[in-house]
N, C-alpha and C. Protein backbone atom coordinates (compact mmCIF):
# COMPACT_ATOMS: atom_id res chain seq x y z
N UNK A 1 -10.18 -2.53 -7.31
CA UNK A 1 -11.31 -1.63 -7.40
C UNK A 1 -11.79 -1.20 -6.02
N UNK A 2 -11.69 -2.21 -5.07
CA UNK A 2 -12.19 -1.67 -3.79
C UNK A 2 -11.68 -0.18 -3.15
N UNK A 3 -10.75 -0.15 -3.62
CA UNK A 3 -10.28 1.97 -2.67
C UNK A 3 -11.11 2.31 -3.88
N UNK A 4 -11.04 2.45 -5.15
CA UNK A 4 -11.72 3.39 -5.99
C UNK A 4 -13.13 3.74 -5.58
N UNK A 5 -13.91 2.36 -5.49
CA UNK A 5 -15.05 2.32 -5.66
C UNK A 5 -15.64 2.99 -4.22
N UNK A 6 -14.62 2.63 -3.51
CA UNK A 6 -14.81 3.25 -1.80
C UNK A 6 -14.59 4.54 -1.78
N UNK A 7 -13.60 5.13 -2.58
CA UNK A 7 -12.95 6.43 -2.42
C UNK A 7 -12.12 6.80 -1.38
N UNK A 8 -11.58 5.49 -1.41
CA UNK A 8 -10.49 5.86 0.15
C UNK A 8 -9.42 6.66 -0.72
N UNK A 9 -9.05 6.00 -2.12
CA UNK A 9 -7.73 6.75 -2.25
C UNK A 9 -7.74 8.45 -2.55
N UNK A 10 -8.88 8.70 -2.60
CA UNK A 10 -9.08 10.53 -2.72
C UNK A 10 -9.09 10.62 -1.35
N UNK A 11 -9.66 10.16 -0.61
CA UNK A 11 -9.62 10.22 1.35
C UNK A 11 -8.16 10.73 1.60
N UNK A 12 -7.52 9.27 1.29
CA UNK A 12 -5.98 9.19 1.62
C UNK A 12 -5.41 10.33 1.42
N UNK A 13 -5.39 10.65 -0.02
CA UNK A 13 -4.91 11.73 -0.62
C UNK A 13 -5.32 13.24 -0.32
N UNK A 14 -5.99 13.23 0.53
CA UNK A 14 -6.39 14.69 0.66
C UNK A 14 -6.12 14.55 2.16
N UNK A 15 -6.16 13.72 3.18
CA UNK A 15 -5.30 13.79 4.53
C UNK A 15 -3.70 14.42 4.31
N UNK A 16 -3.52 13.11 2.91
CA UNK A 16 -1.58 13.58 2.89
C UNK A 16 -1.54 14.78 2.19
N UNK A 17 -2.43 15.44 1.56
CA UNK A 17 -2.05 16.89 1.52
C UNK A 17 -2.38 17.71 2.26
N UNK A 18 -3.23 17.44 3.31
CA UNK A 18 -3.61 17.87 4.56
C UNK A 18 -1.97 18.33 5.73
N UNK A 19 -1.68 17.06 5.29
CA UNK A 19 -0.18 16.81 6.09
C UNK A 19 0.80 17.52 5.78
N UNK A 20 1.20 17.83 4.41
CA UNK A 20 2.21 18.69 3.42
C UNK A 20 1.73 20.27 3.56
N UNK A 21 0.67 20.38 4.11
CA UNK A 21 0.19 21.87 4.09
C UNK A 21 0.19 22.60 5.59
N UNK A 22 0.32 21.50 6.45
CA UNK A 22 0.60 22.03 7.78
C UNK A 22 1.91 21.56 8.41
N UNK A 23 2.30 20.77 7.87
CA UNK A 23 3.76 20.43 8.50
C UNK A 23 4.79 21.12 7.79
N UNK A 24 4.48 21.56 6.23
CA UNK A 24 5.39 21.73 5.54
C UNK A 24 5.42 23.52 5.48
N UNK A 25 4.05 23.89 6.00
CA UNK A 25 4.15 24.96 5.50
C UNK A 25 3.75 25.45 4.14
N UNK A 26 2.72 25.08 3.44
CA UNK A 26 2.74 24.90 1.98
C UNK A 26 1.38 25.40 1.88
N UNK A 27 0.79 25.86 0.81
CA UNK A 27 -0.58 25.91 0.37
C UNK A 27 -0.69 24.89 -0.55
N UNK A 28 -2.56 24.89 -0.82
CA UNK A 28 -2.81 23.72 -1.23
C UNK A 28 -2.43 23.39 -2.46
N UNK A 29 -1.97 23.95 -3.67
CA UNK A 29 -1.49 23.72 -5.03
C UNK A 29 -0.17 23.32 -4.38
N UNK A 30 0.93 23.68 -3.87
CA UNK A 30 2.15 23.60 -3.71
C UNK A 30 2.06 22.14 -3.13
N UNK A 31 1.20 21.33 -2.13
CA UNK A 31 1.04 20.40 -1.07
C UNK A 31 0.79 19.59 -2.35
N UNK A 32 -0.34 19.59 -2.87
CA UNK A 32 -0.31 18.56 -4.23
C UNK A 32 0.58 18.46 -4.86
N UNK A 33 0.83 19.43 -5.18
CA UNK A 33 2.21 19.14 -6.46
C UNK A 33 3.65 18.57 -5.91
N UNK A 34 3.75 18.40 -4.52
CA UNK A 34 4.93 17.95 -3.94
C UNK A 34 4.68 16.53 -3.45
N UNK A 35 3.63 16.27 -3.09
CA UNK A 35 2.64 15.16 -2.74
C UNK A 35 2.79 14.14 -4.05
N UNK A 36 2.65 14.45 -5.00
CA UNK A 36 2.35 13.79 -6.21
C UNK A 36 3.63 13.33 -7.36
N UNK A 37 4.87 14.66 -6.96
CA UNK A 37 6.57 14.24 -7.12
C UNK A 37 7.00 13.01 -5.82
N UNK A 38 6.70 13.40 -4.87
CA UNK A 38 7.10 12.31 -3.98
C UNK A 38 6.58 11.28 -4.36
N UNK A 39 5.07 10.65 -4.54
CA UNK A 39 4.66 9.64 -4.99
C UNK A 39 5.46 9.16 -6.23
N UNK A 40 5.69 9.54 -6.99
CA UNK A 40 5.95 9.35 -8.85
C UNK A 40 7.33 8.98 -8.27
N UNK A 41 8.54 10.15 -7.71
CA UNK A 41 9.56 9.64 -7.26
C UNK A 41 9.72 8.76 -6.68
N UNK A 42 9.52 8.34 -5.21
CA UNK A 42 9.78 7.40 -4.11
C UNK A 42 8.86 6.35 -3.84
N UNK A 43 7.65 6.39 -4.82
CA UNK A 43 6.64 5.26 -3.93
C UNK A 43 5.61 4.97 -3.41
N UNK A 44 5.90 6.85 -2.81
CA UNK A 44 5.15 6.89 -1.38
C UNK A 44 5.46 8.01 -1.04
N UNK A 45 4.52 9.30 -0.58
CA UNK A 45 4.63 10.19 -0.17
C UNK A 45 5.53 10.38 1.07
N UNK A 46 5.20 8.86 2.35
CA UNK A 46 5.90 9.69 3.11
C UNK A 46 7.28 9.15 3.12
N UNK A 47 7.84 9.20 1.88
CA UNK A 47 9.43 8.28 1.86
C UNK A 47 9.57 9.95 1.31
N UNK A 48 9.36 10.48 0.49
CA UNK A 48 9.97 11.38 0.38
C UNK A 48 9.84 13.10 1.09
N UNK A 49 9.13 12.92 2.32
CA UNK A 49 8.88 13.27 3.53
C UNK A 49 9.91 13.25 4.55
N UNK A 50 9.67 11.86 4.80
CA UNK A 50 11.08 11.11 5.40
C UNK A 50 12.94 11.71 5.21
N UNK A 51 12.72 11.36 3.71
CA UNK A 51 14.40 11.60 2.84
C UNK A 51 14.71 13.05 3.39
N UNK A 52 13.47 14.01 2.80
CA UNK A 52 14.05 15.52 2.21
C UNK A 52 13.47 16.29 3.48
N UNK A 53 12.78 16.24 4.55
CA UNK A 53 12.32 16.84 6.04
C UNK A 53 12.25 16.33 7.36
N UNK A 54 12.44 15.18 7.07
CA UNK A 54 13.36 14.38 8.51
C UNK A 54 12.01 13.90 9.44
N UNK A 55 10.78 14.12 8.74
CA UNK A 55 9.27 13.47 9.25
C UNK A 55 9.48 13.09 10.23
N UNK A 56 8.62 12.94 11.34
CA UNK A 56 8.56 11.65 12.16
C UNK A 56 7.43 10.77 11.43
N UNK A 57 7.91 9.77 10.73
CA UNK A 57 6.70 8.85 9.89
C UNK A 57 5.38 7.98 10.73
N UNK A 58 6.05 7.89 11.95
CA UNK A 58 4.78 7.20 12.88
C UNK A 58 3.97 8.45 13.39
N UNK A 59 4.13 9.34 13.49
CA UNK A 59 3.24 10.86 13.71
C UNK A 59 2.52 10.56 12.49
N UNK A 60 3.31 10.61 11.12
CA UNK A 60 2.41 10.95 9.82
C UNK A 60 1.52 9.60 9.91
N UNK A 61 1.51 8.32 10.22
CA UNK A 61 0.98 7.25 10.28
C UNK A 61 -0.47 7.46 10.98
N UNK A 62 -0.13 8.53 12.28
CA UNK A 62 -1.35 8.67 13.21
C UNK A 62 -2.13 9.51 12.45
N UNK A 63 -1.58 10.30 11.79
CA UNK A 63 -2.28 11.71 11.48
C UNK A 63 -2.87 11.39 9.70
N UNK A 64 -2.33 10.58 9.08
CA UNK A 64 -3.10 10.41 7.62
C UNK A 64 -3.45 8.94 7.80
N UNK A 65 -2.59 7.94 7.56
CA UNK A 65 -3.08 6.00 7.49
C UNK A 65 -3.86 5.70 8.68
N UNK A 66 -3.98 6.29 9.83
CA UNK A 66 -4.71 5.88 10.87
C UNK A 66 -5.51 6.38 11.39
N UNK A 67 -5.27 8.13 9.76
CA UNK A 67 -6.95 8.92 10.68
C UNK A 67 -8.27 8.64 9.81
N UNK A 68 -7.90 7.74 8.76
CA UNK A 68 -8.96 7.30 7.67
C UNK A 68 -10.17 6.69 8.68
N UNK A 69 -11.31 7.18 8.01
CA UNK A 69 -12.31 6.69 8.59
C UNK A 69 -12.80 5.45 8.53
N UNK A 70 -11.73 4.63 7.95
CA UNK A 70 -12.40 2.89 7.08
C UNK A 70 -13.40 2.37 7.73
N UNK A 71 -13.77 2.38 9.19
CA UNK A 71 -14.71 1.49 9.66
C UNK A 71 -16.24 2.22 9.10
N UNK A 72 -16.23 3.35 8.47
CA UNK A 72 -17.69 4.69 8.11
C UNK A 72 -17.45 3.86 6.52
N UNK A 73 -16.02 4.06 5.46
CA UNK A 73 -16.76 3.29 4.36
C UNK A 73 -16.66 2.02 4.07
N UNK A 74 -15.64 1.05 4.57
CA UNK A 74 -15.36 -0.17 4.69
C UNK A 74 -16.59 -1.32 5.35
N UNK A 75 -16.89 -2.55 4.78
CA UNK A 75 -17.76 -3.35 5.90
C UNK A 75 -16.83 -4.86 4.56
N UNK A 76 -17.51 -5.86 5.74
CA UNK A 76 -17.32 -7.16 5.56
C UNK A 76 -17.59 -7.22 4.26
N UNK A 77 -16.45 -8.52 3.99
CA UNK A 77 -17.15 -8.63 2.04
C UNK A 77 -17.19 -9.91 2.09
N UNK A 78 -18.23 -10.46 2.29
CA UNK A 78 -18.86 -12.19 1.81
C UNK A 78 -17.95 -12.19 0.87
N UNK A 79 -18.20 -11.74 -0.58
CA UNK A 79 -17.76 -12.28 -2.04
C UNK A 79 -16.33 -12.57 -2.15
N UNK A 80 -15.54 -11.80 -0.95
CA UNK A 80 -13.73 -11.37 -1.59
C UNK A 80 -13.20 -12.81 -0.39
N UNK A 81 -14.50 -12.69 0.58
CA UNK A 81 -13.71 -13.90 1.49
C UNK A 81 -13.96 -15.23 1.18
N UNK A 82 -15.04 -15.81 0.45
CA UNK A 82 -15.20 -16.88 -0.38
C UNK A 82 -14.25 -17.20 -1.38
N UNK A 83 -14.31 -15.59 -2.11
CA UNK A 83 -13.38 -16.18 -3.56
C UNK A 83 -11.72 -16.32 -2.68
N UNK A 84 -11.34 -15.92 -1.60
CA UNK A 84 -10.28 -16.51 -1.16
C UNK A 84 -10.19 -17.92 -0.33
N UNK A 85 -11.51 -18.18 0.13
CA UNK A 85 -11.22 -19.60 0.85
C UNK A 85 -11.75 -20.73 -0.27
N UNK A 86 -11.89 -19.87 -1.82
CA UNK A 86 -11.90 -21.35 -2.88
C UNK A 86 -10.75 -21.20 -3.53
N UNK A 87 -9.25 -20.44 -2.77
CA UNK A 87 -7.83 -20.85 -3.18
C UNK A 87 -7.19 -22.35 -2.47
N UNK A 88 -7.02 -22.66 -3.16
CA UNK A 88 -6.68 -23.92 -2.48
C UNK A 88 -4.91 -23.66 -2.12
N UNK A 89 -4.96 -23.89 -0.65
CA UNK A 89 -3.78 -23.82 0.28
C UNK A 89 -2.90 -24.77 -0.03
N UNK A 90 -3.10 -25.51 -0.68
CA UNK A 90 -2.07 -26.64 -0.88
C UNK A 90 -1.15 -26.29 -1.87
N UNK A 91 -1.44 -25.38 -2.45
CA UNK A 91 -0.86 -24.78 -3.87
C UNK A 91 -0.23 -23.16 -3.75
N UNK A 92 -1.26 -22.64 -2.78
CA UNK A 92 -0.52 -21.25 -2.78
C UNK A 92 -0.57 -20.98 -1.22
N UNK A 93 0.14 -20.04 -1.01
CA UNK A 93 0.17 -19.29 0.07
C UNK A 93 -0.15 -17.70 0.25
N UNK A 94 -1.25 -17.54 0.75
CA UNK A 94 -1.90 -15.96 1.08
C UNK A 94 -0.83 -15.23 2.02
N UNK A 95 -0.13 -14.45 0.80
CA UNK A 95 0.27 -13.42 1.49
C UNK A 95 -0.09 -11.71 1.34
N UNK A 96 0.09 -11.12 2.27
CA UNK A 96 -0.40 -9.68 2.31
C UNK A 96 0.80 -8.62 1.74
N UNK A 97 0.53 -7.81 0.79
CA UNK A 97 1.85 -7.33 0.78
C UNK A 97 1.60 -5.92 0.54
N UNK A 98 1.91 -4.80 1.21
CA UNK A 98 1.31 -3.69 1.21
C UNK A 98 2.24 -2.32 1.56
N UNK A 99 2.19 -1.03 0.92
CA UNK A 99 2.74 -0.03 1.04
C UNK A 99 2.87 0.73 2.33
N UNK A 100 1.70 0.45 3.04
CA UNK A 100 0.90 0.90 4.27
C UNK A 100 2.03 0.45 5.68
N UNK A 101 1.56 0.93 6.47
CA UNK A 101 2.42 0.76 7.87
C UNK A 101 1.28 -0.71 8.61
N UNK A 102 1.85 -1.44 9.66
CA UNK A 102 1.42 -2.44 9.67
C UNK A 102 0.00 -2.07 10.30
N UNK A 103 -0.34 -1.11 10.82
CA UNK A 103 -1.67 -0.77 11.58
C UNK A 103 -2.70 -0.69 10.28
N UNK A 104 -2.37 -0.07 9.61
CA UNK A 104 -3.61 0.05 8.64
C UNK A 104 -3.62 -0.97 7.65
N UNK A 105 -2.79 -1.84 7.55
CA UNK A 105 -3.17 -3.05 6.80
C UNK A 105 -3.70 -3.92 7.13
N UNK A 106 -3.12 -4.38 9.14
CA UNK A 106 -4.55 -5.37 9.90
C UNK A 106 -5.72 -4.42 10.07
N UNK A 107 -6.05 -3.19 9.96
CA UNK A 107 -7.35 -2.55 9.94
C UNK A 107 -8.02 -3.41 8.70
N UNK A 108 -7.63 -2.78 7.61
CA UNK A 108 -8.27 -3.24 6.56
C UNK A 108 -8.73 -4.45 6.68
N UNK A 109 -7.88 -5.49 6.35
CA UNK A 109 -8.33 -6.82 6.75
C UNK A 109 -9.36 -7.15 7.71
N UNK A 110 -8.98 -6.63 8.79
CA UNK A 110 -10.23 -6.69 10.18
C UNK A 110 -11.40 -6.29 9.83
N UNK A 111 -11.41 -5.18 8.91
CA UNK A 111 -12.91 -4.73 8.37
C UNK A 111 -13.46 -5.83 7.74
N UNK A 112 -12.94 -5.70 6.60
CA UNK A 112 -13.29 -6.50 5.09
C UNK A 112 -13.57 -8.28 5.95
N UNK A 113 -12.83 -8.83 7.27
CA UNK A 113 -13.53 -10.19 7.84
C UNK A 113 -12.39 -11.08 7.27
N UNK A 114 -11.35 -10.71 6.44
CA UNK A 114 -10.49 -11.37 5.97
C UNK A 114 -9.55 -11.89 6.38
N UNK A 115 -9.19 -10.78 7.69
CA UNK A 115 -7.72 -11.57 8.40
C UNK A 115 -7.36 -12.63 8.52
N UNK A 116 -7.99 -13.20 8.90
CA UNK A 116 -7.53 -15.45 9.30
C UNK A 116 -7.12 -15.51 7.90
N UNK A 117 -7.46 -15.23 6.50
CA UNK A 117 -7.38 -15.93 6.03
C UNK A 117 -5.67 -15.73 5.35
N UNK A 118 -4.82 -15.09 5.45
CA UNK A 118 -3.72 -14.72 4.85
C UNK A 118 -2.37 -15.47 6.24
N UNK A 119 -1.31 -15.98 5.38
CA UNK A 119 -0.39 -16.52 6.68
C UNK A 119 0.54 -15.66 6.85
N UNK A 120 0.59 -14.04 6.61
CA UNK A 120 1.33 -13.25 6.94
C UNK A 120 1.37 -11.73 6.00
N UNK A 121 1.97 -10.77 6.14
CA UNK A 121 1.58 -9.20 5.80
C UNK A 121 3.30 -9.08 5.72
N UNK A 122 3.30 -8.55 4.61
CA UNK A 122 4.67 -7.60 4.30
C UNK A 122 4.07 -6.46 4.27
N UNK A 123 4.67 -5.49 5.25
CA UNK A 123 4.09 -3.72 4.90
C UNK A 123 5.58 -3.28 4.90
N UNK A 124 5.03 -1.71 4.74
CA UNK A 124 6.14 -0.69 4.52
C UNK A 124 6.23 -0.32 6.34
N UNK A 125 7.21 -1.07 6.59
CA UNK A 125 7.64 -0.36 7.95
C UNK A 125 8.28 0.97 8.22
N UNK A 126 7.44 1.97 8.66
CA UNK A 126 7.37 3.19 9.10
C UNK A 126 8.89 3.74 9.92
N UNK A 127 9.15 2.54 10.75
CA UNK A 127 10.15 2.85 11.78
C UNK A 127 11.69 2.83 11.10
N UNK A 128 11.49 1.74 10.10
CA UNK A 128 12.86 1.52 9.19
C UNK A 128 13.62 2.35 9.01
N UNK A 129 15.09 2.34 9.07
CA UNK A 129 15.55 3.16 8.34
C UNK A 129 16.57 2.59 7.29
N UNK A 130 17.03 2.82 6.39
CA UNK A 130 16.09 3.20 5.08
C UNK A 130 14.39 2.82 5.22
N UNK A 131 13.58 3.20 4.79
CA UNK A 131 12.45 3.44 4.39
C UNK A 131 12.28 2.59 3.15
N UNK A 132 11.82 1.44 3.19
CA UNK A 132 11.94 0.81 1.62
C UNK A 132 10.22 0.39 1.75
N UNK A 133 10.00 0.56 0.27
CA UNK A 133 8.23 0.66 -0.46
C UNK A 133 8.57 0.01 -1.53
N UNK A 134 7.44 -0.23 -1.97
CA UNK A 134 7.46 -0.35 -3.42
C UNK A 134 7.39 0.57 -4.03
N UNK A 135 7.71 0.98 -5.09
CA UNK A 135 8.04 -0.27 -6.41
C UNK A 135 10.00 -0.63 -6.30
N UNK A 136 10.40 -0.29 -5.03
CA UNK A 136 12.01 -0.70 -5.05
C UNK A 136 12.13 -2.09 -5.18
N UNK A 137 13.21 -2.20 -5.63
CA UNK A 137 13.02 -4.33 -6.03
C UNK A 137 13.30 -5.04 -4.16
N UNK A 138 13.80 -3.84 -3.29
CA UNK A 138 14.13 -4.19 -2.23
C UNK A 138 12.95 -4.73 -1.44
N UNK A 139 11.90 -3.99 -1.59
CA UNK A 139 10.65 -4.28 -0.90
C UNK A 139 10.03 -5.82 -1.42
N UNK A 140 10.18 -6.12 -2.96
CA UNK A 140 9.73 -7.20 -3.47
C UNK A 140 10.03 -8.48 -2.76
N UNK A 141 11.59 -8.43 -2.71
CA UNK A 141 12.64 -8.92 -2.18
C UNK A 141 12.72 -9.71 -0.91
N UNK A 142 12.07 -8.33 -0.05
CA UNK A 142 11.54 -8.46 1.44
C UNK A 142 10.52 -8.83 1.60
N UNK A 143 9.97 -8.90 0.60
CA UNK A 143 8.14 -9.74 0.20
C UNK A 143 8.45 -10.98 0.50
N UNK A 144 9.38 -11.59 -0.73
CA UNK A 144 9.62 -13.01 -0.99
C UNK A 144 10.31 -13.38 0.57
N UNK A 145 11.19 -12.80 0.91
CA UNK A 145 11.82 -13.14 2.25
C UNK A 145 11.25 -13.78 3.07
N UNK A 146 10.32 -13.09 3.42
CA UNK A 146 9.42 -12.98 5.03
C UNK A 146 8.05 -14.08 4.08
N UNK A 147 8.00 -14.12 3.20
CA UNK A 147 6.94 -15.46 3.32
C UNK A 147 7.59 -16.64 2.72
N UNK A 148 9.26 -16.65 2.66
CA UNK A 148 9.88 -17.88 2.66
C UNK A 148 9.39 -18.63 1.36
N UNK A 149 9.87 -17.37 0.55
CA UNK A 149 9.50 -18.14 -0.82
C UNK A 149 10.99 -17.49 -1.59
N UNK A 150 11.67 -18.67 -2.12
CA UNK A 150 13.12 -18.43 -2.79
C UNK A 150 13.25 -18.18 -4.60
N UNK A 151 11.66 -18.65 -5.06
CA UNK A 151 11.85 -18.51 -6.42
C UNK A 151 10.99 -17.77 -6.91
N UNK A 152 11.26 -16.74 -7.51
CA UNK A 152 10.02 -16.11 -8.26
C UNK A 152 9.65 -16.02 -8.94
N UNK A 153 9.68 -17.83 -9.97
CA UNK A 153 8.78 -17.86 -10.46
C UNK A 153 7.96 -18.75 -10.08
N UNK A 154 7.48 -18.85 -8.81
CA UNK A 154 6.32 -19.34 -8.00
C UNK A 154 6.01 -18.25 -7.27
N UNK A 155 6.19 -16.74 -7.48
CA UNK A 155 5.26 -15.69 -7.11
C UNK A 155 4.74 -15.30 -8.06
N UNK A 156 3.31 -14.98 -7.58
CA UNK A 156 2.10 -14.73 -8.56
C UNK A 156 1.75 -12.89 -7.17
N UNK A 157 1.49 -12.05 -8.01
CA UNK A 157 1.20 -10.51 -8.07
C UNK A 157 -0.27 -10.14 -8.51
N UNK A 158 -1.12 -9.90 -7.10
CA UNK A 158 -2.37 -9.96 -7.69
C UNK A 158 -2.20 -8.38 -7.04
N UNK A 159 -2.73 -6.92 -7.70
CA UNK A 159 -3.09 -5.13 -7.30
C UNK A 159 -2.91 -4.64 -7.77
N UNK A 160 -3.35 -3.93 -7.50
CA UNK A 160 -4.07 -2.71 -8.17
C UNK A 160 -3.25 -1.28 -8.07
N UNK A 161 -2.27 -0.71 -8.57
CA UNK A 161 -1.49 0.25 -8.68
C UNK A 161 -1.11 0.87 -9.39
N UNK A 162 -0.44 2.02 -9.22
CA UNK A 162 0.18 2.86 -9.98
C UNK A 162 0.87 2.20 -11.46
N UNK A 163 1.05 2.57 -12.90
CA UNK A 163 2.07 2.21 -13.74
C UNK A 163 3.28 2.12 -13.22
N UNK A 164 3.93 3.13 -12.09
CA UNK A 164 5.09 3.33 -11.27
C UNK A 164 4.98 1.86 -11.05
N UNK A 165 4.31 1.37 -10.33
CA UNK A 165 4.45 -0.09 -9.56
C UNK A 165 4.58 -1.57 -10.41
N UNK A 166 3.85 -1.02 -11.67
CA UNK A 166 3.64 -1.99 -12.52
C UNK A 166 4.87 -2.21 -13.21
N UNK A 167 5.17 -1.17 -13.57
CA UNK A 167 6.85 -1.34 -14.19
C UNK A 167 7.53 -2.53 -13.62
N UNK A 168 8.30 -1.86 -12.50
CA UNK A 168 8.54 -3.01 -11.40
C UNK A 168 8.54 -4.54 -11.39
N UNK A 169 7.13 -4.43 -11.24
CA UNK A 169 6.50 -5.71 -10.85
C UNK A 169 6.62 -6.58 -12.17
N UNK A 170 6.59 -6.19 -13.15
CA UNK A 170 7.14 -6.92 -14.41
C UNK A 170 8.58 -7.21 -14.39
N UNK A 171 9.69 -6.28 -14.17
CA UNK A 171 10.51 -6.95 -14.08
C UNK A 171 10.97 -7.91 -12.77
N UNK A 172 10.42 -8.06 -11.86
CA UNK A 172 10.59 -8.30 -10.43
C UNK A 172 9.63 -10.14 -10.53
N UNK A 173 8.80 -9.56 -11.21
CA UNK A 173 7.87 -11.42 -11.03
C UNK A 173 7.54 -11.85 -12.67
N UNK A 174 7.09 -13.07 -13.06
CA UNK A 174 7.22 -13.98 -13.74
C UNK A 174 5.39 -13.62 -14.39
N UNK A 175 5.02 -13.68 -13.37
CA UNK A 175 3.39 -13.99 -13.33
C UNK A 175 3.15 -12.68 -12.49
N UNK A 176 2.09 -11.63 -13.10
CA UNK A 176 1.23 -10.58 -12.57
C UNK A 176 -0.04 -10.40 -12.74
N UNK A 177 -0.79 -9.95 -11.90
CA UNK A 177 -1.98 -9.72 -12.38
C UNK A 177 -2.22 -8.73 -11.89
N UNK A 178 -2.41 -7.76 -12.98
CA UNK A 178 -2.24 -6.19 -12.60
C UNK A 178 -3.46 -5.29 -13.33
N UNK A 179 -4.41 -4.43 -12.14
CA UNK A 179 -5.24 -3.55 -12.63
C UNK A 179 -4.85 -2.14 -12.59
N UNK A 180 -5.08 -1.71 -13.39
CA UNK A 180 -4.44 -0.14 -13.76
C UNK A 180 -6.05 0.40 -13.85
N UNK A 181 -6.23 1.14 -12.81
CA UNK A 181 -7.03 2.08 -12.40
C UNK A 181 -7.25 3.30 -13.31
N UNK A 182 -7.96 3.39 -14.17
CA UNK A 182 -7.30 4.82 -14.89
C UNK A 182 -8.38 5.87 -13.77
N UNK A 183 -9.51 5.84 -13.11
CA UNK A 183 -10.01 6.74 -11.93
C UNK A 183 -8.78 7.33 -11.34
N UNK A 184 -8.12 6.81 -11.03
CA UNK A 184 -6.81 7.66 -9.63
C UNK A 184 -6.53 8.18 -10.91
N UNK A 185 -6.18 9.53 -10.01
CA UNK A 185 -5.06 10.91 -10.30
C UNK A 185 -3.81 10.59 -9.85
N UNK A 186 -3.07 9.97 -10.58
CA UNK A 186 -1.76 9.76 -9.77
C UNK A 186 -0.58 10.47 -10.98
């Protein structure tokens, strides 16, 4: 609920058609409607940016994920950092796992006061090539990897996403806990 209720993801979304309308050359019906196939297709707008116009994705990183204003609607959240330090560490491990390039996912965190508390961040690395996001099972994959976890069914899936993602994530983990937003236009 937190982007909804914040309205980052209409923010987001109107930078990246911001982006499709001057890089691409496009007006604004055409920028949405290509904006919104890329999403449904690839993931992620700028994977299919990337694929089909040869992007530079760390430009698009500066210019939409890093021109969000989060520190104007974002602030500290007492409630989200409690209900994470009454997870008991002995049992699970806080990991971050996110679509985003790695700058705007330690933003977030840094806002919200949360950072310490997670032992590591899977993002969508920008620089990659291939370009892998979710909902590919590759990204999941690279989830489990990098926080050194071999079985999945000791991963547990706590976000908030697209049906695109949810699909996925059902066949990919054991245990989900998944909010389907019906607010987003996706």
């Amino acid at each position: 609920m937190l982007w909804v209720d914040k309205n980052v993801h209409d923010q987001m979304s109107e930078l990246i058609d911001q982006y499709f309308m001057k890089h691409l050359s496009l007006d604004r019906a055409e920028a949405y409607r290509l904006h919104q196939e890329y999403y449904k297709t690839y993931g992620l707008a700028i994977e299919g940016l990337v694929r089909n116009h040869k992007i530079d994705p760390l430009e698009y990183n500066s210019l939409v994920d890093d021109a969000l204003p989060l520190e104007e609607i974002l602030s500290s959240d007492p409630q989200l950092r409690q209900f994470l330090e009454d997870i008991d560490r002995n049992e699970v491990k806080l990991w971050l796992f996110t679509n985003a390039y790695v700058t705007h996912g330690k933003r977030v965190v840094k806002i919200l006061g949360i950072e310490d508390l997670f032992e590591g961040m899977t993002y969508c690395d920008y620089g990659a090539r291939p370009l892998i996001c979710k909902p590919s099972k590759e990204m999941f994959s690279k989830a489990m990897r990098e926080a050194g976890v071999t079985d999945v069914n000791k991963c547990y899936f706590v976000g908030e996403s697209s049906y695109l993602i949810y699909e996925e994530l059902t066949e990919s983990f054991q245990t989900t806990q998944h909010l389907i937003v019906e607010k987003l236009k996706i």
